[in-house]
N, C-alpha and C. Protein backbone atom coordinates (compact mmCIF):
# COMPACT_ATOMS: atom_id res chain seq x y z
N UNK A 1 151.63 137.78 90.24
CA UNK A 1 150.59 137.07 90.98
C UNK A 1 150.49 135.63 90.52
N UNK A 2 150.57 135.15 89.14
CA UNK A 2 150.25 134.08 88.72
C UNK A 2 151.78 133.23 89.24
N UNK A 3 152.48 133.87 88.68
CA UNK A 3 154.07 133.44 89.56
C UNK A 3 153.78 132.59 90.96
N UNK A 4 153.22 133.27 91.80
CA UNK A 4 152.79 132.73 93.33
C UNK A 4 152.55 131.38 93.22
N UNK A 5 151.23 131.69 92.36
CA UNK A 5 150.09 130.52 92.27
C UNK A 5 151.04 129.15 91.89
N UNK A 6 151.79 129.54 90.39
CA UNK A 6 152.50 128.53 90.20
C UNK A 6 153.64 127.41 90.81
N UNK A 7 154.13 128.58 92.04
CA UNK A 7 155.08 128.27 92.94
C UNK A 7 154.59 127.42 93.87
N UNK A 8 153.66 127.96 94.06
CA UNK A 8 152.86 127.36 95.07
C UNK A 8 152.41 125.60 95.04
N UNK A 9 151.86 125.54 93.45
CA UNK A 9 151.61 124.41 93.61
C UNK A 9 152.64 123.30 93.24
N UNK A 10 153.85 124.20 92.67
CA UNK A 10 155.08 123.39 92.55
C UNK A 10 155.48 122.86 94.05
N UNK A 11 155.28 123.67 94.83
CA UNK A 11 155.90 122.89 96.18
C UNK A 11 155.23 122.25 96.58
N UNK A 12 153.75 122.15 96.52
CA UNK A 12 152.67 121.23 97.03
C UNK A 12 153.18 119.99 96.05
N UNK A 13 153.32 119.86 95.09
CA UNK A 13 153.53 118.96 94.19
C UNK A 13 154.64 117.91 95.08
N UNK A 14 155.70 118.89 95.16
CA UNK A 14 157.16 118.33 95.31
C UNK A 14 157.03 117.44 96.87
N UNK A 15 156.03 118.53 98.12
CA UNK A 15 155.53 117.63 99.20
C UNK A 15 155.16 116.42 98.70
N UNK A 16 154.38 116.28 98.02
CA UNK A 16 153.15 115.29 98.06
C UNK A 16 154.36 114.17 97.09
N UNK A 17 155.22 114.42 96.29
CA UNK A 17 155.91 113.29 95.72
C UNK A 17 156.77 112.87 96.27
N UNK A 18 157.11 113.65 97.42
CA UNK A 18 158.22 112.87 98.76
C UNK A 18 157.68 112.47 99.60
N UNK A 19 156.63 112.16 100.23
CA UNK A 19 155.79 111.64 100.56
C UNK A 19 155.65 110.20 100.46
N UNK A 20 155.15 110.32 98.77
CA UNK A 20 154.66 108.91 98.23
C UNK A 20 156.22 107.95 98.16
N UNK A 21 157.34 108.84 97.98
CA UNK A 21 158.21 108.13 97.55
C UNK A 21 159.01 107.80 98.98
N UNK A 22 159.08 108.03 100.11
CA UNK A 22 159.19 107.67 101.68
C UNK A 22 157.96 106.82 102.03
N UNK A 23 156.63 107.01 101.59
CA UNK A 23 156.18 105.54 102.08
C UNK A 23 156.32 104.67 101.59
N UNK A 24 156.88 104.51 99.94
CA UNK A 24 156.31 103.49 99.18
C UNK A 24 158.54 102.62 99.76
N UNK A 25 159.09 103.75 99.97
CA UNK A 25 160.60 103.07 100.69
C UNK A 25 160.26 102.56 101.93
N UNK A 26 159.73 103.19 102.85
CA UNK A 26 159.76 102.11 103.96
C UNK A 26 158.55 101.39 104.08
N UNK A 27 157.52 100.74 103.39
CA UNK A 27 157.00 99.71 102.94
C UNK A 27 157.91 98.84 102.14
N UNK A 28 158.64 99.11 101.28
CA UNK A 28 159.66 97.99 100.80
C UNK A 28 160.55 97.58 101.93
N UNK A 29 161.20 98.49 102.80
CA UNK A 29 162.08 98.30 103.45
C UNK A 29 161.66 97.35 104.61
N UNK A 30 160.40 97.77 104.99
CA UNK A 30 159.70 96.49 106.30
C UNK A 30 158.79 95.83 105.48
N UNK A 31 158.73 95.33 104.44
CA UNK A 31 157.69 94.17 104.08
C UNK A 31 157.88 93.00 104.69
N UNK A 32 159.29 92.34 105.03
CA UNK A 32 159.15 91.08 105.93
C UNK A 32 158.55 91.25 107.00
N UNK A 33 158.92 92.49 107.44
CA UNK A 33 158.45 92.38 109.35
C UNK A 33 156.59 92.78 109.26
N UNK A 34 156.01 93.60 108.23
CA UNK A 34 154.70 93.79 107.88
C UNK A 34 153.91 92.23 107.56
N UNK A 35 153.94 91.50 106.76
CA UNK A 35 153.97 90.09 106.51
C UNK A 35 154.12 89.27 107.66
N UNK A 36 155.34 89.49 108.51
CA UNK A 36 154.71 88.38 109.47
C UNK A 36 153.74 88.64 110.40
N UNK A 37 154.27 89.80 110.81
CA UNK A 37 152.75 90.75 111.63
C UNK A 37 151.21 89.89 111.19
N UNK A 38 151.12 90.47 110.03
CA UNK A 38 149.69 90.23 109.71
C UNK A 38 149.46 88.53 109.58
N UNK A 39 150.37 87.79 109.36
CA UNK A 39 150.25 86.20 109.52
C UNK A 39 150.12 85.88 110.63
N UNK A 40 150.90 86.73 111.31
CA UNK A 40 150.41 86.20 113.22
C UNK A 40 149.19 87.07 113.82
N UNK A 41 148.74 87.53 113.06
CA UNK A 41 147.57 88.34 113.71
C UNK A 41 146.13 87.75 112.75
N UNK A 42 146.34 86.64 111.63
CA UNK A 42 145.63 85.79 111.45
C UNK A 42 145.89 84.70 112.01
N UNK A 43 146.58 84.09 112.28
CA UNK A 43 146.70 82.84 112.79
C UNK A 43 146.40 82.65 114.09
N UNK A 44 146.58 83.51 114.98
CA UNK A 44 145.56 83.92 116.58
C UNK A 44 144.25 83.67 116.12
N UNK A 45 143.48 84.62 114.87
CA UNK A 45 142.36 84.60 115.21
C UNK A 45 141.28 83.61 114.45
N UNK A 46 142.46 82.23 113.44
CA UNK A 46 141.84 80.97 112.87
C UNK A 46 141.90 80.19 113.92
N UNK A 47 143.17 80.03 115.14
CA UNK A 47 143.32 78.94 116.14
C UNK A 47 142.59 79.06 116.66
N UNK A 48 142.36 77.89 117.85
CA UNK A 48 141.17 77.53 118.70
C UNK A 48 141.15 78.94 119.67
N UNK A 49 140.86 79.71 120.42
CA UNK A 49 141.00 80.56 121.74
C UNK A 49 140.56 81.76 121.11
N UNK A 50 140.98 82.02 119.65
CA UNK A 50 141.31 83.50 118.67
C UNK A 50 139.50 83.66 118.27
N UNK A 51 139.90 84.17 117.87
CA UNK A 51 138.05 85.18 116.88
C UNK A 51 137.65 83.69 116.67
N UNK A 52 138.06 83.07 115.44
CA UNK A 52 137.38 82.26 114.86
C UNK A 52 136.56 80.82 116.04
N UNK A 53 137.62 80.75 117.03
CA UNK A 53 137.10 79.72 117.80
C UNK A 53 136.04 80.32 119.11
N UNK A 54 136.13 81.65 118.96
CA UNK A 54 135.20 81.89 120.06
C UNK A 54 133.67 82.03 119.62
N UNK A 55 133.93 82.03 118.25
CA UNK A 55 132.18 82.68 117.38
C UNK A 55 131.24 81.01 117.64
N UNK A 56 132.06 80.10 117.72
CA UNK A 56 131.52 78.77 117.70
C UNK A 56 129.85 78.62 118.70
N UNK A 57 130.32 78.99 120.27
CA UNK A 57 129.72 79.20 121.49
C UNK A 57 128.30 80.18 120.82
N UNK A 58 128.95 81.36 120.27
CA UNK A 58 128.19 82.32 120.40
C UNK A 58 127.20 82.40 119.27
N UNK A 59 127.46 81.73 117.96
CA UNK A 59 126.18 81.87 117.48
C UNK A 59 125.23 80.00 117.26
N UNK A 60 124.34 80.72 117.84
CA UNK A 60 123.31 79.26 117.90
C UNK A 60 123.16 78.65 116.16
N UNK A 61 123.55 77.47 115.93
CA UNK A 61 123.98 76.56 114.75
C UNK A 61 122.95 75.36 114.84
N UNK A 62 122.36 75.20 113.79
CA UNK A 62 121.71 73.99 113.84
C UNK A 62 123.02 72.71 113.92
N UNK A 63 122.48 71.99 113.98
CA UNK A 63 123.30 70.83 114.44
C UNK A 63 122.78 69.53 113.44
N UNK A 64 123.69 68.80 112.64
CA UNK A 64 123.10 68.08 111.80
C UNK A 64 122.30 67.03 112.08
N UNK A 65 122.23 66.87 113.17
CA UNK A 65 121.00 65.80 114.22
C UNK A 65 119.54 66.58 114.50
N UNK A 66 119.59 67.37 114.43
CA UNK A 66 118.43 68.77 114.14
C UNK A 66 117.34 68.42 113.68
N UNK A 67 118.37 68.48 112.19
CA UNK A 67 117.80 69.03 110.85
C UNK A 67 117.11 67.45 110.52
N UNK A 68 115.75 67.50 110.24
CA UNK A 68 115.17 66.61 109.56
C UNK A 68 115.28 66.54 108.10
N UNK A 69 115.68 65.26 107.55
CA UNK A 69 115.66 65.57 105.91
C UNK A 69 114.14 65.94 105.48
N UNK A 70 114.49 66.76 104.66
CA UNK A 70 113.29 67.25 103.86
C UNK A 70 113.32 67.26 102.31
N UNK A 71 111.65 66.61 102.36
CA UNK A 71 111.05 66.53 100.49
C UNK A 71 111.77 67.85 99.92
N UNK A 72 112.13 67.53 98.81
CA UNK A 72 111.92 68.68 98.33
C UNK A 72 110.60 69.48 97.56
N UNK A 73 110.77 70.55 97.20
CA UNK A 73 109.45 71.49 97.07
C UNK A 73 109.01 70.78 95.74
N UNK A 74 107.39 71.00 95.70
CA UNK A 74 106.73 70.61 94.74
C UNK A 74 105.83 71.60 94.31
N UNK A 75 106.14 72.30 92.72
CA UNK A 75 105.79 73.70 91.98
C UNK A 75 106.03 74.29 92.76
N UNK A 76 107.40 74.42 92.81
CA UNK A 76 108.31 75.80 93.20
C UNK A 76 109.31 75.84 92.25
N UNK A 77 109.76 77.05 91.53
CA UNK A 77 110.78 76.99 90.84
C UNK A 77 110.70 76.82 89.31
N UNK A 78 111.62 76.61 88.63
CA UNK A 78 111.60 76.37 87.39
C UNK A 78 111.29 75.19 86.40
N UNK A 79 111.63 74.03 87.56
CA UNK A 79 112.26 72.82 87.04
C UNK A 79 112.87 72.49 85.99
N UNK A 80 112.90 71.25 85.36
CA UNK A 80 113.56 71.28 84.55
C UNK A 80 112.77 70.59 82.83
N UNK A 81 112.73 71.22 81.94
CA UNK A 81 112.19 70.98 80.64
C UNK A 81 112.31 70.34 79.65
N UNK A 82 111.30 70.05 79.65
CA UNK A 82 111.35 68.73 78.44
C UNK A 82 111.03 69.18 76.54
N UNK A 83 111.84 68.57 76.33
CA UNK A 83 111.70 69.24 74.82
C UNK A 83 111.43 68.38 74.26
């Protein structure tokens, strides 16, 4: 009975280390073509048209003509100490 058990997880073993050792080969084997993939699937979405240029429209941004300069706070905070 214990025989089984042992067999058993010898072959689960032996799956699971051919496995790791077929993905971790064809990840070496396509790392160029993986790499450019993902460079062109950032670079769509930094250029103007891609993700990054469409968020512009869509979220409301103050605008530095806006913003009035402002005092800064008075007794707020820590400041700074005199010794």
């Amino acid at each position: 009975m214990l025989q089984k058990i042992v067999n058993g997880i010898a072959i689960a073993s032996g799956v699971v280390s051919i496995t790791v050792v077929g993905v971790a080969g064809y990840v070496f084997i396509r790392k160029d073509a993986i790499i450019e993939n993902v460079k062109s699937k950032v670079m769509e979405s930094v250029l103007p048209g891609g993700l990054g240029g469409g968020l512009g429209g869509a979220i409301d941004l103050p605008t530095p003509e806006a913003e009035a300069p402002m005092a800064p706070p008075v007794g707020e905070g820590f400041g700074i100490p005199s010794f």
